[in-house]
C-alpha atoms as a PDB file:
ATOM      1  CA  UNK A   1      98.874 105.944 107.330  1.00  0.00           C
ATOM      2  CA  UNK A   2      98.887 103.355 110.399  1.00  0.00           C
ATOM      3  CA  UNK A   3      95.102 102.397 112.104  1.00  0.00           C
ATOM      4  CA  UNK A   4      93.930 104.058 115.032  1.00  0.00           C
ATOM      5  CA  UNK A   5      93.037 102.099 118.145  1.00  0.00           C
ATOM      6  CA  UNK A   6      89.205 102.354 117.002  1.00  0.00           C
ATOM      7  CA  UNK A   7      90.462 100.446 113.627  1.00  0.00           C
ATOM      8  CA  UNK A   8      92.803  98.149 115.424  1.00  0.00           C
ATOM      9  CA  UNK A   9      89.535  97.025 117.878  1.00  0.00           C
ATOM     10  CA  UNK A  10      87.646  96.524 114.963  1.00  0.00           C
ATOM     11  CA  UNK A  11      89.678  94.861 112.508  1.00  0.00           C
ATOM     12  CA  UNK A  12      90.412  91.956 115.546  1.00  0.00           C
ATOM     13  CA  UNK A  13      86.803  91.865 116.434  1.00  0.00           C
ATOM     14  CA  UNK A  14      85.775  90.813 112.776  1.00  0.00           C
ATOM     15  CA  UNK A  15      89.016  88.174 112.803  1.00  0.00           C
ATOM     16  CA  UNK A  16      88.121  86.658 115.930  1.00  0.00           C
ATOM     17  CA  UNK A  17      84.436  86.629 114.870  1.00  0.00           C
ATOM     18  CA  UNK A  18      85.311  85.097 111.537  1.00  0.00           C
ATOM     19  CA  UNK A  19      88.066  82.598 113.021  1.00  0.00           C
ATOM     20  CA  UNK A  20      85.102  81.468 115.906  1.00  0.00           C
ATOM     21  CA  UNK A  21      84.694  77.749 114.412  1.00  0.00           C
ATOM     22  CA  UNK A  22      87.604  77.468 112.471  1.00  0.00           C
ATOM     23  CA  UNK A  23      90.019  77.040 115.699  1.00  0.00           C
ATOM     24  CA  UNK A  24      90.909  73.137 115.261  1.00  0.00           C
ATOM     25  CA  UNK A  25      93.633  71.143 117.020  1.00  0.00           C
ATOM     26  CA  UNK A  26      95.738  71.715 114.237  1.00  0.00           C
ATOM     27  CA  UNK A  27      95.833  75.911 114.404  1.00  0.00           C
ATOM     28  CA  UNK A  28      98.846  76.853 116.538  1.00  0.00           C
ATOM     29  CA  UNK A  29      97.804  81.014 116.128  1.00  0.00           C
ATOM     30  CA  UNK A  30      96.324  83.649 114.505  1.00  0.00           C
ATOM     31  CA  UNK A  31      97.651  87.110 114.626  1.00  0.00           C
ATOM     32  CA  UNK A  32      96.596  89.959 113.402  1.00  0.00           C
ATOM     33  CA  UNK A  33      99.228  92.883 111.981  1.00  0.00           C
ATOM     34  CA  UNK A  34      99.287  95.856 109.836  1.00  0.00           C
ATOM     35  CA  UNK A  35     102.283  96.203 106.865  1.00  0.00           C
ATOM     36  CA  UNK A  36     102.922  98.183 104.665  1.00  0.00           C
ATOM     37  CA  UNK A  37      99.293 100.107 103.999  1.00  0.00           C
ATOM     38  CA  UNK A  38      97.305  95.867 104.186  1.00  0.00           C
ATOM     39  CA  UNK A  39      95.594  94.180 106.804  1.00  0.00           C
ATOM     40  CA  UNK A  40      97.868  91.022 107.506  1.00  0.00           C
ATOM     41  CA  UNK A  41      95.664  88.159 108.854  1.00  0.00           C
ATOM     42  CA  UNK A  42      98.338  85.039 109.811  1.00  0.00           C
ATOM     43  CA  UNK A  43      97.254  81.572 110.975  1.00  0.00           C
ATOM     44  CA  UNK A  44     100.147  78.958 112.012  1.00  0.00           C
ATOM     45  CA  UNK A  45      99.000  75.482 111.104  1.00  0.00           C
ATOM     46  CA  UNK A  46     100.683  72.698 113.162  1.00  0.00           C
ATOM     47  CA  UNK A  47     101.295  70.272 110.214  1.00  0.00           C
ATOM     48  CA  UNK A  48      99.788  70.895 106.689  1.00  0.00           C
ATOM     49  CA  UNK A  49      96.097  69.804 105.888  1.00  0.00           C
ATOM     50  CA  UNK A  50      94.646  71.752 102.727  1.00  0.00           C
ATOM     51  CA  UNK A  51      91.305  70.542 103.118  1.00  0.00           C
ATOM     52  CA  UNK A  52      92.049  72.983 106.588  1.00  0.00           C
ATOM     53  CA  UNK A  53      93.594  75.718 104.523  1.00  0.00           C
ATOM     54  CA  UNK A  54      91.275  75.755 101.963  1.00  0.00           C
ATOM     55  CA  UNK A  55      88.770  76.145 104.853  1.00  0.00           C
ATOM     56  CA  UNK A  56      90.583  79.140 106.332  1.00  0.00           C
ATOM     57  CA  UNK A  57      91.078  80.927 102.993  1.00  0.00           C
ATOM     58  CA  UNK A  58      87.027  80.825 102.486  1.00  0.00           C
ATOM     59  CA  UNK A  59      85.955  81.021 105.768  1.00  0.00           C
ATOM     60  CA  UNK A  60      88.427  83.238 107.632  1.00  0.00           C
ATOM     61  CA  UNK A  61      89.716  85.843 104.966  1.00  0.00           C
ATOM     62  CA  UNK A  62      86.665  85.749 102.609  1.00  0.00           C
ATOM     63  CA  UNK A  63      84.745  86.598 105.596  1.00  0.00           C
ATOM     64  CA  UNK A  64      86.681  89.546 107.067  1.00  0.00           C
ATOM     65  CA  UNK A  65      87.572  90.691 103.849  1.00  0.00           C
ATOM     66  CA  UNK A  66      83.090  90.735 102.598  1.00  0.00           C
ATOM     67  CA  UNK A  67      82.524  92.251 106.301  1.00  0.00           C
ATOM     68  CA  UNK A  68      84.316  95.031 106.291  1.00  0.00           C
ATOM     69  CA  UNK A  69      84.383  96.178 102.500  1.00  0.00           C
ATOM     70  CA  UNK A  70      87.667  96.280 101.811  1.00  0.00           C
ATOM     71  CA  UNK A  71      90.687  94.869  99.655  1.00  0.00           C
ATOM     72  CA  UNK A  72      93.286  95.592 101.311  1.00  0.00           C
ATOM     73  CA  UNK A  73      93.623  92.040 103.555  1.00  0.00           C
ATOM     74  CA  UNK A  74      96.142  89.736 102.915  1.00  0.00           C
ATOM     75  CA  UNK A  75      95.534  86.325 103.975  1.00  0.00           C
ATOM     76  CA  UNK A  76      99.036  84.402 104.817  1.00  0.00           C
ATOM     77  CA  UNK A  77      98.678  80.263 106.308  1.00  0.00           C
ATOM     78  CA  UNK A  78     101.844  78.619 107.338  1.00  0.00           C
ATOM     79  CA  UNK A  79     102.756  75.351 108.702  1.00  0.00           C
ATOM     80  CA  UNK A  80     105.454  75.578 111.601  1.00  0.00           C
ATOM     81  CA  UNK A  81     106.288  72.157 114.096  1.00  0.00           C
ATOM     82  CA  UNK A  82     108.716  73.693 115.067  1.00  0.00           C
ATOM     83  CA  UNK A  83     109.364  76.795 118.295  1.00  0.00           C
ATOM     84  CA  UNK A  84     106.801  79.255 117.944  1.00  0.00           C
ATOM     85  CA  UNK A  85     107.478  82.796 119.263  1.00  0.00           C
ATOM     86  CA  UNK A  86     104.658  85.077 120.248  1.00  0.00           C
ATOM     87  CA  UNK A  87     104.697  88.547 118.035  1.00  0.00           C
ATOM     88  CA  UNK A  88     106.034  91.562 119.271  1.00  0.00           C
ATOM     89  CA  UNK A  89     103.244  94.639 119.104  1.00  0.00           C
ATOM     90  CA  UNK A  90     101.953  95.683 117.165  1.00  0.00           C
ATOM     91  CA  UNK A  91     100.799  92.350 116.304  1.00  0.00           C
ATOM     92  CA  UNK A  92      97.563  91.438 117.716  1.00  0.00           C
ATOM     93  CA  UNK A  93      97.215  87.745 118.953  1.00  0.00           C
ATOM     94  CA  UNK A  94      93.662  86.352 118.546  1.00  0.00           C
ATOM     95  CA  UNK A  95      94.435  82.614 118.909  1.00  0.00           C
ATOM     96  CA  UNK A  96      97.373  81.405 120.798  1.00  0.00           C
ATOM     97  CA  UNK A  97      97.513  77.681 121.650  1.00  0.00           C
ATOM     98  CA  UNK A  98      98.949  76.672 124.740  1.00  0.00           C
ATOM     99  CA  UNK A  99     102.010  74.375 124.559  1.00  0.00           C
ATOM    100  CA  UNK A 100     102.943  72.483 127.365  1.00  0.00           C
END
């Protein structure tokens, strides 16, 4: 069954809370999308750094994922230098760096 609005609102407000002092140089995005019955949380890492994605993992998903009570989150961090497209909807941006 997909989210309602109400469930979409307050899925992102928990990311973006949880995401609040994780945004570095280094994060490109982070998106927000629901597939197949989980919560996908995405964050686009300009080059790799797993001291970062270590952080993410505990600080980002652990937190959304203690929050809100449920299991069904998947946590996904990728590195991409390369073009970046922004998501079609239903994807919900919460981060999106500006490149000039």
């Amino acid at each position: 069954m997909e989210p309602t609005v109400a469930q979409w609102n307050a899925k992102y407000v928990n990311v973006a809370y949880a995401a609040l002092g994780e945004i570095s140089p280094n994060v490109r995005s982070i998106t927000l999308d629901w597939h197949e019955g989980k919560w996908v949380i995405k964050v686009v890492l300009q080059e790799e750094d797993l001291e970062e994605i270590e952080r993410i993992q505990e600080d980002i998903f652990t937190d959304v994922e203690a929050s809100d009570g449920e299991s069904n989150i998947q946590g996904m961090v990728e590195t991409n230098a390369g073009p970046h497209d922004f998501p079609d909807p239903p994807t919900r941006v919460i981060y999106w760096r500006r490149e000039l």
